[in-house]
N, C-alpha and C. Protein backbone atom coordinates (compact mmCIF):
# COMPACT_ATOMS: atom_id res chain seq x y z
N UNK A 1 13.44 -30.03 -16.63
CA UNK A 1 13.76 -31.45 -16.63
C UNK A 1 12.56 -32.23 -17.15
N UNK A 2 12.45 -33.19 -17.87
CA UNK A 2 11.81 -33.55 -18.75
C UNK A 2 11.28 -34.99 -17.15
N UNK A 3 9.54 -34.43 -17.52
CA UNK A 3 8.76 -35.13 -16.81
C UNK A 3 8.48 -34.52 -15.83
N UNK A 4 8.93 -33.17 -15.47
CA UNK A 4 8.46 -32.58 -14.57
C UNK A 4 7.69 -31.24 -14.28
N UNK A 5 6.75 -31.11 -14.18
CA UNK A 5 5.85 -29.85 -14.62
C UNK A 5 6.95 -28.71 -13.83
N UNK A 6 6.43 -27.67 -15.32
CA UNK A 6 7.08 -26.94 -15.04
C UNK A 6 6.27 -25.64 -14.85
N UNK A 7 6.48 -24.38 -14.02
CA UNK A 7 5.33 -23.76 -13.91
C UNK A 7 6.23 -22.21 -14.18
N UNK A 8 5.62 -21.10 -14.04
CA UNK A 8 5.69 -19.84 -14.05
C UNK A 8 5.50 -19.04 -12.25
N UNK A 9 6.79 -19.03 -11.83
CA UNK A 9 6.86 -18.60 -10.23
C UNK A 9 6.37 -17.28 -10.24
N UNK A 10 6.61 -16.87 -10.93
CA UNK A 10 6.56 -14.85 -10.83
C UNK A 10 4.88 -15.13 -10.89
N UNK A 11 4.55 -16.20 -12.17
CA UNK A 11 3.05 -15.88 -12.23
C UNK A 11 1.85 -16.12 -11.00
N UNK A 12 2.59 -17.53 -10.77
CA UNK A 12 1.87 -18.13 -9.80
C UNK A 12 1.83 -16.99 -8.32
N UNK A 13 3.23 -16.61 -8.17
CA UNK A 13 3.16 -15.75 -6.70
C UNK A 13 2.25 -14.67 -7.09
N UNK A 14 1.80 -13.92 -8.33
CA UNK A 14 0.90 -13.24 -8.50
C UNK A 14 -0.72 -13.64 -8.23
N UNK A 15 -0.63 -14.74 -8.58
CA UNK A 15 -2.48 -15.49 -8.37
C UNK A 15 -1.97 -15.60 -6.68
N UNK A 16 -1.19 -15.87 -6.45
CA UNK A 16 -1.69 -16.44 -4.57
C UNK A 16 -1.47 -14.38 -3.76
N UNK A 17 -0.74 -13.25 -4.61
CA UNK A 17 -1.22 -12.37 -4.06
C UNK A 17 -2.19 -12.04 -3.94
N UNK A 18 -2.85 -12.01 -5.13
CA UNK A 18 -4.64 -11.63 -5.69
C UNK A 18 -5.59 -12.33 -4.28
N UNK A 19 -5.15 -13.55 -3.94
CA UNK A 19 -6.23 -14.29 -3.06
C UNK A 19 -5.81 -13.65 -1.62
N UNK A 20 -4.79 -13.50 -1.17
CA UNK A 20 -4.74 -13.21 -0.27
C UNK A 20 -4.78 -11.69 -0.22
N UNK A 21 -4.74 -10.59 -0.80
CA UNK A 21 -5.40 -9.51 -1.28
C UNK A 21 -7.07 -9.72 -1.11
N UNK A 22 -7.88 -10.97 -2.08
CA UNK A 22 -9.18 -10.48 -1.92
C UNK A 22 -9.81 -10.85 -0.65
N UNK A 23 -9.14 -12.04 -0.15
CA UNK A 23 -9.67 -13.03 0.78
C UNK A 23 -9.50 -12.62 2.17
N UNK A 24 -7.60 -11.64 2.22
CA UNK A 24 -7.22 -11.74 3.86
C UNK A 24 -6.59 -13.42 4.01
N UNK A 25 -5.41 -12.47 4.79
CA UNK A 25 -4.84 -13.91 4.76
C UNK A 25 -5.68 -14.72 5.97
N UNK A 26 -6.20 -15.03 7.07
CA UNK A 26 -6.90 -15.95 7.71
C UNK A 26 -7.65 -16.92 6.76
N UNK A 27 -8.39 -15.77 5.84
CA UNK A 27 -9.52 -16.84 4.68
C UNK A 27 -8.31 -17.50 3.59
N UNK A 28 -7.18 -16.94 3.42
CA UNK A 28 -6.75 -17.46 2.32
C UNK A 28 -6.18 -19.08 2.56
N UNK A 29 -7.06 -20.04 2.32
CA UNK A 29 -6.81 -21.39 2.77
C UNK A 29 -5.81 -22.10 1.46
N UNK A 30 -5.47 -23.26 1.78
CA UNK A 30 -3.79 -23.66 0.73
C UNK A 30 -4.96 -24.19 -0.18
N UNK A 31 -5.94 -24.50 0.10
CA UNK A 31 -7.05 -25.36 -1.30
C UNK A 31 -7.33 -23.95 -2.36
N UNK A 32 -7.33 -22.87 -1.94
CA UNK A 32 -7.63 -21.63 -2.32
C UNK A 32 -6.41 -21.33 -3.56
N UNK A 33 -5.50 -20.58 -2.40
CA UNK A 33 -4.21 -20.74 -3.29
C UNK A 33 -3.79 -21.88 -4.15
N UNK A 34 -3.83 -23.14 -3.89
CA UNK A 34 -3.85 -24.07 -4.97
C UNK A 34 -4.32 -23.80 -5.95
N UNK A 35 -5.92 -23.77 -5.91
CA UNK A 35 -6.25 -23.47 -6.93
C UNK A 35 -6.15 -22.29 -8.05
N UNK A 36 -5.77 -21.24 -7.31
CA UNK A 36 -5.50 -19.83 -7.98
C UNK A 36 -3.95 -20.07 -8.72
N UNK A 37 -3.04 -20.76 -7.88
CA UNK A 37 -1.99 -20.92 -8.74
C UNK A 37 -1.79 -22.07 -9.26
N UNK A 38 -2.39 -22.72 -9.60
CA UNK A 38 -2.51 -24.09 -10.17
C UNK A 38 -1.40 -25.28 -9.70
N UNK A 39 -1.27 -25.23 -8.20
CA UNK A 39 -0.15 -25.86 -7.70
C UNK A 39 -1.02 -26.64 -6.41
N UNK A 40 -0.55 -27.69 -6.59
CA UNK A 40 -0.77 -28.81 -5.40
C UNK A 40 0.47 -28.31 -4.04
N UNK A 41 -0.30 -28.83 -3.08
CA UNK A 41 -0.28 -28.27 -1.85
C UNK A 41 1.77 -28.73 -1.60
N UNK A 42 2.01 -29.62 -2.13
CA UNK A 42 3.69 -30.08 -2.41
C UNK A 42 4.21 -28.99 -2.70
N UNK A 43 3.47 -29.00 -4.53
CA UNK A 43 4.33 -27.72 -5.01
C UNK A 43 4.67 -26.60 -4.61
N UNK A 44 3.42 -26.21 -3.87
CA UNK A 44 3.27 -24.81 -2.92
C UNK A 44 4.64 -24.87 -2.34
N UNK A 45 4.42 -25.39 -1.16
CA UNK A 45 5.54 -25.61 0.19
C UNK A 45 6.76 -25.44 -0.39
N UNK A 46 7.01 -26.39 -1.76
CA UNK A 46 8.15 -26.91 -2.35
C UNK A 46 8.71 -25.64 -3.40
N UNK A 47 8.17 -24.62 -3.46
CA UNK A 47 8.29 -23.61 -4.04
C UNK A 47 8.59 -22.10 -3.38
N UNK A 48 7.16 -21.96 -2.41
CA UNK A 48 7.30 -21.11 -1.66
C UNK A 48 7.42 -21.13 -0.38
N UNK A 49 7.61 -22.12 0.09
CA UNK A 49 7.75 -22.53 1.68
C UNK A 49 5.96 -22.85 2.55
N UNK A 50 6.25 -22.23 3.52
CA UNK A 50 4.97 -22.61 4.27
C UNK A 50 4.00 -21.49 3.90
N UNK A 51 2.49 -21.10 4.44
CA UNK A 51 1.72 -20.44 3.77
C UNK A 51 2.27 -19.09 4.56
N UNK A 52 2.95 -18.91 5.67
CA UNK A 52 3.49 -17.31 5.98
C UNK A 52 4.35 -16.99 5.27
N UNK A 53 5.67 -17.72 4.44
CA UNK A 53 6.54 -17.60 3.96
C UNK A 53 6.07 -16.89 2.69
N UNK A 54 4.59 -17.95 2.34
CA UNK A 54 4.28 -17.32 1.10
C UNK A 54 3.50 -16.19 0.99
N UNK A 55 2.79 -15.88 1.82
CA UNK A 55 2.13 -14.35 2.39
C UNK A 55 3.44 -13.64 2.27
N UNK A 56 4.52 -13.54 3.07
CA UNK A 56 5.74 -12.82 3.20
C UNK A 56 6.27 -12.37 1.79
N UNK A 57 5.97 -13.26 1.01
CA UNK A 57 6.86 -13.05 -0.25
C UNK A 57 5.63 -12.48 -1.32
N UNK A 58 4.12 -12.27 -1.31
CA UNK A 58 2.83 -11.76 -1.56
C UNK A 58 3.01 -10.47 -1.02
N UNK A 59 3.50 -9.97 -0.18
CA UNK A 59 3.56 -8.66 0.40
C UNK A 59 4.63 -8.16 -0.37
N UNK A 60 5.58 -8.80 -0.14
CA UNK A 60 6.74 -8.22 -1.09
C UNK A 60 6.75 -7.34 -2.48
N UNK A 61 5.95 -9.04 -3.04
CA UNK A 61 5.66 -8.50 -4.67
C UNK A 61 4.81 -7.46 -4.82
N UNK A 62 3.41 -6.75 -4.01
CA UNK A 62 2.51 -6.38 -3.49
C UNK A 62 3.32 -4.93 -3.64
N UNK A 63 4.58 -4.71 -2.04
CA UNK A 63 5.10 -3.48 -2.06
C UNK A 63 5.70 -3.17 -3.59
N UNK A 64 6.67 -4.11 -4.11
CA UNK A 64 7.60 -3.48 -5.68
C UNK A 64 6.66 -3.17 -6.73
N UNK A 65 5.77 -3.79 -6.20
CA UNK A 65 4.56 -3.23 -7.54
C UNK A 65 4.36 -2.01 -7.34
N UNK A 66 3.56 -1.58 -6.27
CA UNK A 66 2.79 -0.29 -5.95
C UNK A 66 3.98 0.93 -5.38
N UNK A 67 4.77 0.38 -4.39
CA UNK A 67 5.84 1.10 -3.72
C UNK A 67 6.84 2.09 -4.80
N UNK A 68 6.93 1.41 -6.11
CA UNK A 68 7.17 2.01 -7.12
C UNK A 68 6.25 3.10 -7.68
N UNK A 69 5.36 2.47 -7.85
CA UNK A 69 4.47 3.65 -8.46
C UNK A 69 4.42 4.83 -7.74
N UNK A 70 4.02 4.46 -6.09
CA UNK A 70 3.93 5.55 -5.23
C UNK A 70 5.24 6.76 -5.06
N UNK A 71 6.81 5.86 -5.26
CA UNK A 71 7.42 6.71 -5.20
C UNK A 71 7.58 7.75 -6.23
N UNK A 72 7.68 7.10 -7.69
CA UNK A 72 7.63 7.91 -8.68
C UNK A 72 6.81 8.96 -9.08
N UNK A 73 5.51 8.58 -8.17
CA UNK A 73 4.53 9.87 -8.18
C UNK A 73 4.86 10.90 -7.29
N UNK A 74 5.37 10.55 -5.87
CA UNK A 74 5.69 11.45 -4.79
C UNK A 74 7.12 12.44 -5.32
N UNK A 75 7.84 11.59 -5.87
CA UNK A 75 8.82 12.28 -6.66
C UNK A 75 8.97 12.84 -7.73
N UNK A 76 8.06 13.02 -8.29
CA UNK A 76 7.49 13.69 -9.18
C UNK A 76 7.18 15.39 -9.73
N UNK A 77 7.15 15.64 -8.56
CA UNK A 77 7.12 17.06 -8.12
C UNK A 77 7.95 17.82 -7.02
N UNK A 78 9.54 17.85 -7.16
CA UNK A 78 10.63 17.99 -6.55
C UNK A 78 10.33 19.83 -6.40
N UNK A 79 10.18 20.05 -4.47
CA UNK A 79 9.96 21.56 -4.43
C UNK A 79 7.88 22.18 -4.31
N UNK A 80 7.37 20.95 -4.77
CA UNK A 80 6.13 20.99 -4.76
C UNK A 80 5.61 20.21 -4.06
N UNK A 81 5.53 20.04 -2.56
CA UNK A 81 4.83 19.03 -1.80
C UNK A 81 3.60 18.45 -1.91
N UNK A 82 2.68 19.55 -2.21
CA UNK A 82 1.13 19.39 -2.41
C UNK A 82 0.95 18.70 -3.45
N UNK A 83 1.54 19.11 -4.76
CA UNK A 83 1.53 18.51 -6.31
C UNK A 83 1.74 16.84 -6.08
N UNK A 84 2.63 16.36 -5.06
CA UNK A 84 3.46 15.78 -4.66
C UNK A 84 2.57 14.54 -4.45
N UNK A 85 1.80 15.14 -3.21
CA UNK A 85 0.65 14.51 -2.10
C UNK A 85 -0.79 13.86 -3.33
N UNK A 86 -0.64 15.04 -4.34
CA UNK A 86 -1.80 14.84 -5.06
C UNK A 86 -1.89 13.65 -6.08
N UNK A 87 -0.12 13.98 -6.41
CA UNK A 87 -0.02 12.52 -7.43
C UNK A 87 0.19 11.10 -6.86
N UNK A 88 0.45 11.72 -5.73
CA UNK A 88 0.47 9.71 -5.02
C UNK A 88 -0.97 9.67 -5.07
N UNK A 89 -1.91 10.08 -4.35
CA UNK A 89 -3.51 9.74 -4.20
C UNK A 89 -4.19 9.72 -5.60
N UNK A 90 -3.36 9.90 -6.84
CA UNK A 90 -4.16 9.88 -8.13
C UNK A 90 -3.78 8.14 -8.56
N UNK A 91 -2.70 7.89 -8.21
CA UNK A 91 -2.17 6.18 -7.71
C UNK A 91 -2.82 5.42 -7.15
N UNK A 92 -2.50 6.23 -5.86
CA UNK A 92 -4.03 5.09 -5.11
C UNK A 92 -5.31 4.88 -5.39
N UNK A 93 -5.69 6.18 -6.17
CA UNK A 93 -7.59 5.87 -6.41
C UNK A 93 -7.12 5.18 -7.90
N UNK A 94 -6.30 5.20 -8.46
CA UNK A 94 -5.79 4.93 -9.94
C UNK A 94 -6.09 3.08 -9.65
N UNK A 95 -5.48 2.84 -8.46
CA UNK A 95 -5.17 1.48 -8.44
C UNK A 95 -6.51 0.50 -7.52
N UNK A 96 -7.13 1.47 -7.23
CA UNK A 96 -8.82 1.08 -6.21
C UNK A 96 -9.74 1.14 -7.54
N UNK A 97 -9.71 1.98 -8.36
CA UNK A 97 -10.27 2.08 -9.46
C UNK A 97 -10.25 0.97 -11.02
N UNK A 98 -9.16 0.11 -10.43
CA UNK A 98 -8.93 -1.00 -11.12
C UNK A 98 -9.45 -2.26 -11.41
N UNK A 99 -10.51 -2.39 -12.32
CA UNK A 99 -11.28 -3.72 -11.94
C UNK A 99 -10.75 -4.99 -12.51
N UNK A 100 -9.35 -4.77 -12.71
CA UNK A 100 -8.79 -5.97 -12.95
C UNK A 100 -8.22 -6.25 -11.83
N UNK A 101 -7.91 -5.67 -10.41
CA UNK A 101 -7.44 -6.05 -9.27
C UNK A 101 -8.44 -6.20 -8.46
N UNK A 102 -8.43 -7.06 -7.14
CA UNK A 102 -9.08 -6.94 -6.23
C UNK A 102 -9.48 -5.44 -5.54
N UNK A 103 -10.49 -4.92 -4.99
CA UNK A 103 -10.28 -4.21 -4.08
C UNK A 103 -9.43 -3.72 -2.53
N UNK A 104 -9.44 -2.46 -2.66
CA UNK A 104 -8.64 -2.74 -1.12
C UNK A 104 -7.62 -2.18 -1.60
N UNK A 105 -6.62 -2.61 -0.91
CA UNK A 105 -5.24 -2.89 -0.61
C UNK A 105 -4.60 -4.11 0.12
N UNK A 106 -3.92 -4.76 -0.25
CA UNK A 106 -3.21 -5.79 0.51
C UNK A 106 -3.18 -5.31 1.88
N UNK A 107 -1.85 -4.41 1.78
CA UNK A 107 -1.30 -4.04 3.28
C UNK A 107 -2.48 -3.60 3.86
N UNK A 108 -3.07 -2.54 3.64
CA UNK A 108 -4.43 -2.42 4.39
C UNK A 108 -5.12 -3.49 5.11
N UNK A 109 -5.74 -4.46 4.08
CA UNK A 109 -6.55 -6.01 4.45
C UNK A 109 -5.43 -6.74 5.66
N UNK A 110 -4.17 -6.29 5.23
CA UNK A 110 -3.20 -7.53 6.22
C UNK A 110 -2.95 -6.68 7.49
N UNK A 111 -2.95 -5.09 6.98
CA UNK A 111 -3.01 -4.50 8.98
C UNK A 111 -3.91 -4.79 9.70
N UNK A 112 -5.16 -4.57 9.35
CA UNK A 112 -6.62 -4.96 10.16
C UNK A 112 -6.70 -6.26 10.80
N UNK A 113 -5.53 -7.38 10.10
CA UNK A 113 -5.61 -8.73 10.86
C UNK A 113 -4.73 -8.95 11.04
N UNK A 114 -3.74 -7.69 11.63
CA UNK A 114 -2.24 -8.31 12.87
C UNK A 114 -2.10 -9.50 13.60
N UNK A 115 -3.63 -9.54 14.48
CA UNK A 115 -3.39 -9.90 15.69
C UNK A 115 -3.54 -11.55 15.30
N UNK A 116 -3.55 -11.91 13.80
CA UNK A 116 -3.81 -13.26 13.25
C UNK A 116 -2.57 -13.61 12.39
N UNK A 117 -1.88 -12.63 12.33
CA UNK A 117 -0.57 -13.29 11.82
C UNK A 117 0.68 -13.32 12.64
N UNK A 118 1.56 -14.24 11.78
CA UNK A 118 2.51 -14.75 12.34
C UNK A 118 3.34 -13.60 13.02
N UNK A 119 4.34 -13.21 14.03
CA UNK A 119 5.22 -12.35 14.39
C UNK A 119 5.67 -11.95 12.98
N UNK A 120 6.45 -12.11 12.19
CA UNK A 120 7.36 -11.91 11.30
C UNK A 120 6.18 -11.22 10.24
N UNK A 121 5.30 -11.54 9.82
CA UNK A 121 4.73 -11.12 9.12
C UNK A 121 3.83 -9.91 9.56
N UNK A 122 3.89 -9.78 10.47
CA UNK A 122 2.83 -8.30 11.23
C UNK A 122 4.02 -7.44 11.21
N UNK A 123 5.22 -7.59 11.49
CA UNK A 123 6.48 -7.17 11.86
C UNK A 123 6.37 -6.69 9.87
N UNK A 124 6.53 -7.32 8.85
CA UNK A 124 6.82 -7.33 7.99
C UNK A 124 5.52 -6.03 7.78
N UNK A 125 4.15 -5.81 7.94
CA UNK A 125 3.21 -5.49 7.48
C UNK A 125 3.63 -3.80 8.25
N UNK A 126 3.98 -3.86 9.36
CA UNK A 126 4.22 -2.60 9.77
C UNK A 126 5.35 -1.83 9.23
N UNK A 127 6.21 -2.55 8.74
CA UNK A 127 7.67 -2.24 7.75
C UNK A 127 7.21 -1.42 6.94
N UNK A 128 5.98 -2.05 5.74
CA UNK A 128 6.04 -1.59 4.82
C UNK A 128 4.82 -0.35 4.53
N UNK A 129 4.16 -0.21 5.71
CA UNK A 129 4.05 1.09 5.95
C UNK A 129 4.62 1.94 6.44
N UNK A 130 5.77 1.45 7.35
CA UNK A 130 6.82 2.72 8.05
C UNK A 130 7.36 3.25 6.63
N UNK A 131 8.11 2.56 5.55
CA UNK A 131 8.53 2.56 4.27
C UNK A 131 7.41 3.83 3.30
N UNK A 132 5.74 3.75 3.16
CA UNK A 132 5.20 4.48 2.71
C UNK A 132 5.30 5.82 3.45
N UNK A 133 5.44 5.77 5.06
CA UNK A 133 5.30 7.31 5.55
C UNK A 133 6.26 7.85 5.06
N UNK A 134 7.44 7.19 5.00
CA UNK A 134 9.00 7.62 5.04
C UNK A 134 8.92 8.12 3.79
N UNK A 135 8.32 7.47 2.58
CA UNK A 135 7.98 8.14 1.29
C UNK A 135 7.39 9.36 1.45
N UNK A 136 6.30 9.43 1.78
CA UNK A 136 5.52 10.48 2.06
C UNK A 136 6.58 11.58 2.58
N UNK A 137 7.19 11.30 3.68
CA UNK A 137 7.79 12.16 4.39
C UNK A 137 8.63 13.43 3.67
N UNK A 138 9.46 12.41 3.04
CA UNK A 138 10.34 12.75 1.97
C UNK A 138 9.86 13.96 1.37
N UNK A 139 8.66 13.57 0.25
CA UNK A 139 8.12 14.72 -0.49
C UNK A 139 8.10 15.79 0.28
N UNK A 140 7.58 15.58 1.18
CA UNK A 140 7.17 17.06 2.31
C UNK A 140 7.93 17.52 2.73
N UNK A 141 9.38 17.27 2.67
CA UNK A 141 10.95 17.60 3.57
C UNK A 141 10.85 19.08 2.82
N UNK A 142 10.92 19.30 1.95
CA UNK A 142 11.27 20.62 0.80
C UNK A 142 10.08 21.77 1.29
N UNK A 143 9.81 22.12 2.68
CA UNK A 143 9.18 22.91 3.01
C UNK A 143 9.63 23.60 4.52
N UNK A 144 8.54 24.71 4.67
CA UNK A 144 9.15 25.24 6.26
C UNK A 144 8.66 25.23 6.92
N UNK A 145 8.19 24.14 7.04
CA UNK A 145 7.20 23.41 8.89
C UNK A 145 8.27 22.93 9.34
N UNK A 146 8.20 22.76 10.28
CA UNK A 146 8.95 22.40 11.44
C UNK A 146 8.70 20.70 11.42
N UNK A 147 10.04 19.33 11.75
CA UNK A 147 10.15 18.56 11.43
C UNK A 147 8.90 18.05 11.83
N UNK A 148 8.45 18.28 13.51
CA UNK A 148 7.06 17.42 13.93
C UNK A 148 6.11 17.78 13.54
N UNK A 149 5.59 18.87 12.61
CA UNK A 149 4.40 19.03 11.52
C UNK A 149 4.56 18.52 10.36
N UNK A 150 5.62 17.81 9.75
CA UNK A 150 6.14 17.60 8.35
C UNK A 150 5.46 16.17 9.01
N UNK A 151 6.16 15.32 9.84
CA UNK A 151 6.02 13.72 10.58
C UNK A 151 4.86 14.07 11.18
N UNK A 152 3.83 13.84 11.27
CA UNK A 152 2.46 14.68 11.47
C UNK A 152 1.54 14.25 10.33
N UNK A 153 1.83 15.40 9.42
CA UNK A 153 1.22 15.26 7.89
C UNK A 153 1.29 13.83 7.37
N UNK A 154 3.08 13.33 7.43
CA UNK A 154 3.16 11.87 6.55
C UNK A 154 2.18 11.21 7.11
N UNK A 155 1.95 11.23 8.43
CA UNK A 155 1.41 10.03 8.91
C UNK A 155 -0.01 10.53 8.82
N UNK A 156 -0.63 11.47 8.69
CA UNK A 156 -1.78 11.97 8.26
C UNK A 156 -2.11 11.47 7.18
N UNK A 157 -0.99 11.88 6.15
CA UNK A 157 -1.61 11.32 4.67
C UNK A 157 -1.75 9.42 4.46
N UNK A 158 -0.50 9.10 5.07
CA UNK A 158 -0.69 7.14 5.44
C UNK A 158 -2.04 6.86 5.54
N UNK A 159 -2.63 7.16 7.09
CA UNK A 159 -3.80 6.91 7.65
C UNK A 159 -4.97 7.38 6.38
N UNK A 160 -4.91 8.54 5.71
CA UNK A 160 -6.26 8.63 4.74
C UNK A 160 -5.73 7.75 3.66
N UNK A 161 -4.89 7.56 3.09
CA UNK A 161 -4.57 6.14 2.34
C UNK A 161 -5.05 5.05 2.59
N UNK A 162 -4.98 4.51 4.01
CA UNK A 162 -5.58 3.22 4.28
C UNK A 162 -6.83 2.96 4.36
N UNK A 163 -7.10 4.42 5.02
CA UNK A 163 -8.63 4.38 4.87
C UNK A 163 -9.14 4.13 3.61
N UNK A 164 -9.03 5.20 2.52
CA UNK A 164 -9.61 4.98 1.64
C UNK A 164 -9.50 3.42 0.63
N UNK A 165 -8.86 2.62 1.39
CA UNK A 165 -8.69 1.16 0.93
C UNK A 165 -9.37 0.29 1.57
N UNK A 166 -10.15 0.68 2.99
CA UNK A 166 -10.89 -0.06 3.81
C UNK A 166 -12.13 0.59 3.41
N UNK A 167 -13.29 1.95 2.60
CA UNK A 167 -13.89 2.66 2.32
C UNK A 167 -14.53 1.79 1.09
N UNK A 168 -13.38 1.34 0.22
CA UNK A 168 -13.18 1.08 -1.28
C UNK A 168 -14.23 0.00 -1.03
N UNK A 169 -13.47 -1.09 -0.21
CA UNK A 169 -13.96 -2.57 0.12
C UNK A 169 -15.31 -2.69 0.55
N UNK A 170 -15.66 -1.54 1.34
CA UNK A 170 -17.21 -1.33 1.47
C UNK A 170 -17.78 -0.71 0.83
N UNK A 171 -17.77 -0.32 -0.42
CA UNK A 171 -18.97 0.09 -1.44
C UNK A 171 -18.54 1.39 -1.29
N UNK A 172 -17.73 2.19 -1.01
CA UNK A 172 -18.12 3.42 -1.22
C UNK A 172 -17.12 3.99 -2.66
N UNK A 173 -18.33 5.16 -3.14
CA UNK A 173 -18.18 5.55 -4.64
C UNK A 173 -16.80 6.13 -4.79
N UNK A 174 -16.30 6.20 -6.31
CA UNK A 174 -15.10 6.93 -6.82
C UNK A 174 -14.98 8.32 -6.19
N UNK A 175 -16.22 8.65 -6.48
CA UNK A 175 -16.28 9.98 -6.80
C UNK A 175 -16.34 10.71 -4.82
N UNK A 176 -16.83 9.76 -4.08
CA UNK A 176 -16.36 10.08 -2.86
C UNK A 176 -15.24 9.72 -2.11
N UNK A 177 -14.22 9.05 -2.76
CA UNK A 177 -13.04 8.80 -2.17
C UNK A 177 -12.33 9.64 -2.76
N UNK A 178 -12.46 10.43 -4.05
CA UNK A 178 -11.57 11.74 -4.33
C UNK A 178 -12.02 12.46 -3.57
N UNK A 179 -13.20 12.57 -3.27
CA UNK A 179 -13.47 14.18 -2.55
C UNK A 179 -12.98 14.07 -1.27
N UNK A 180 -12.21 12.98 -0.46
CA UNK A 180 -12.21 12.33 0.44
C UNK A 180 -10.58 13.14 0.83
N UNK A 181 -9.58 12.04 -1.07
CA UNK A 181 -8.27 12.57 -1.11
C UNK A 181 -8.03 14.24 -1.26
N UNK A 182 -9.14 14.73 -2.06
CA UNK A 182 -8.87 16.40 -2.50
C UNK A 182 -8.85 16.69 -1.15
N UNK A 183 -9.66 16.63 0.10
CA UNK A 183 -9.96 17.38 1.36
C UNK A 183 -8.29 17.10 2.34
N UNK A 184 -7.91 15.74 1.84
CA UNK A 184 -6.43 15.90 2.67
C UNK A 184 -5.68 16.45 1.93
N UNK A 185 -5.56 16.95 0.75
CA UNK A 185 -4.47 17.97 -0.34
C UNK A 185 -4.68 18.81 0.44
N UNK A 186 -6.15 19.61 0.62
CA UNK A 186 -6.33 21.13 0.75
C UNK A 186 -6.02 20.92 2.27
N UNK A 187 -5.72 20.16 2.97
CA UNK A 187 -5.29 20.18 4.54
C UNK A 187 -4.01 20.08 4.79
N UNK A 188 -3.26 19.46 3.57
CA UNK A 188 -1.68 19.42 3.91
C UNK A 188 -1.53 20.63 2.84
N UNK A 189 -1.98 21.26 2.51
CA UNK A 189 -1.69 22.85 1.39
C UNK A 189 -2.05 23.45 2.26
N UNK A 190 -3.17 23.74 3.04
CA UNK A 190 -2.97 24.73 4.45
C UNK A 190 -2.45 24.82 5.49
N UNK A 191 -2.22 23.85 5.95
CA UNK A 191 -0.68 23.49 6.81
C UNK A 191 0.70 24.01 6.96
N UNK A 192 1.06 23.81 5.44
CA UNK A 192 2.21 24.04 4.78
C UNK A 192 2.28 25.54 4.85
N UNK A 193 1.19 25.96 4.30
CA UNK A 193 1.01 27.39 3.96
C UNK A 193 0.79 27.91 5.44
N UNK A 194 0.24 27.81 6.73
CA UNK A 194 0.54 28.33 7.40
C UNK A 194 1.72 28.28 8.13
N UNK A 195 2.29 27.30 8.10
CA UNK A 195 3.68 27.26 8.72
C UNK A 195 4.93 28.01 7.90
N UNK A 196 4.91 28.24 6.66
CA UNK A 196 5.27 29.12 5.74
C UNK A 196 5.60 30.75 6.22
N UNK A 197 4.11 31.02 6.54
CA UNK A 197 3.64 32.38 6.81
C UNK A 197 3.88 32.61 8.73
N UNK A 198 4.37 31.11 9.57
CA UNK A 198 4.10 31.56 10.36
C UNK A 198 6.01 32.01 10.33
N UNK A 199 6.97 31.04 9.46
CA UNK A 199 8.39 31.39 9.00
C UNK A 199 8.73 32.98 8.91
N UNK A 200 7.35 33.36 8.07
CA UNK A 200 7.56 35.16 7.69
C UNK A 200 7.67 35.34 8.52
N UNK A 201 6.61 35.73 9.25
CA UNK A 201 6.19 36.25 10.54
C UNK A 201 7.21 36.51 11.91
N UNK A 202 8.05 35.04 11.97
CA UNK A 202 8.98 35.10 12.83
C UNK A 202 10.08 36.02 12.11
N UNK A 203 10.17 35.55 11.10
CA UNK A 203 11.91 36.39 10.57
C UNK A 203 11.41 37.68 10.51
């Protein structure tokens, strides 16, 4: 409509992820996001609702970005769990390794400060890691551990994921957050492999 600025939503919700990605949402103040998306504190509201609404919908874009990648890597290797495990963590250091993004991880930065967000949005933050184990899980189904060593592992591999996104943020090197991911491969490949052998053994 003529006279009325017109802006780029997809773009803008991308600059107010980035801040609340680098910042944490507590620091991410509306003068902040304003400025990152070039929107007055109206437009904001008038666009994306209030600043949880717009965190809510920053997580979102956050999961379809990465949640994709992660699955297509985990699925990737249908019958090969380990191969499986290895190509999601070549994602994650792929995407820590990125110096056009912030460090970290979103969801990571936004679990560590539950106890500062809104219900709906902590609720939302634990979703979308139940969502990554359940990925995880998946890959690992195509083996012969027993279900509570398979749900075990996912949540094994989650937890060194996050870590290595809280690791990232404090200075620590590339080259030690692979050796970090290789050590949980060779722990969910011996796992596997003994529960395998312990399958022989019984039959």
């Amino acid at each position: 409509m003529s006279g009325r600025k017109q802006f780029d939503t997809s773009a803008a919700l991308d600059q107010a992820m980035r801040v609340f990605w680098q910042r944490g949402y507590a620091d991410a103040s509306l003068d902040a996001l304003g400025s990152a998306t070039g929107l007055g504190r109206g437009s904001l509201y008038g666009a994306f609702g209030n600043k949880d609404a717009l965190f809510g919908q920053c997580l979102d874009r956050y999961a379809s970005i990465y949640g994709a990648q992660y699955e297509q890597a985990l699925a990737a290797h249908p019958g090969d769990p380990v191969h499986a495990v290895e190509a999601f963590f070549d994602v994650v250091l792929g995407r820590i390794a990125d110096p056009s993004v912030p460090s970290g991880c979103l969801i990571a930065q936004s679990a560590t400060q539950s106890q500062t967000l809104k219900e709906e949005n902590s609720i939302q933050v634990r979703g979308l890691l139940d969502v990554q184990r359940q990925r995880v899980r998946a890959a690992l189904a195509n083996s012969s551990a027993d279900a509570r060593t398979l749900d075990e592992l996912a949540t094994f591999v989650v937890a060194v994921n996050q870590s290595l996104a809280v690791l990232s943020r404090a200075g620590t090197s590339d080259d030690e957050l692979r050796s970090v991911a290789r050590l949980t491969c060779t722990t969910v490949a011996d796992t596997l492999a003994r529960a395998a052998s312990k399958d022989v053994t019984q039959g």
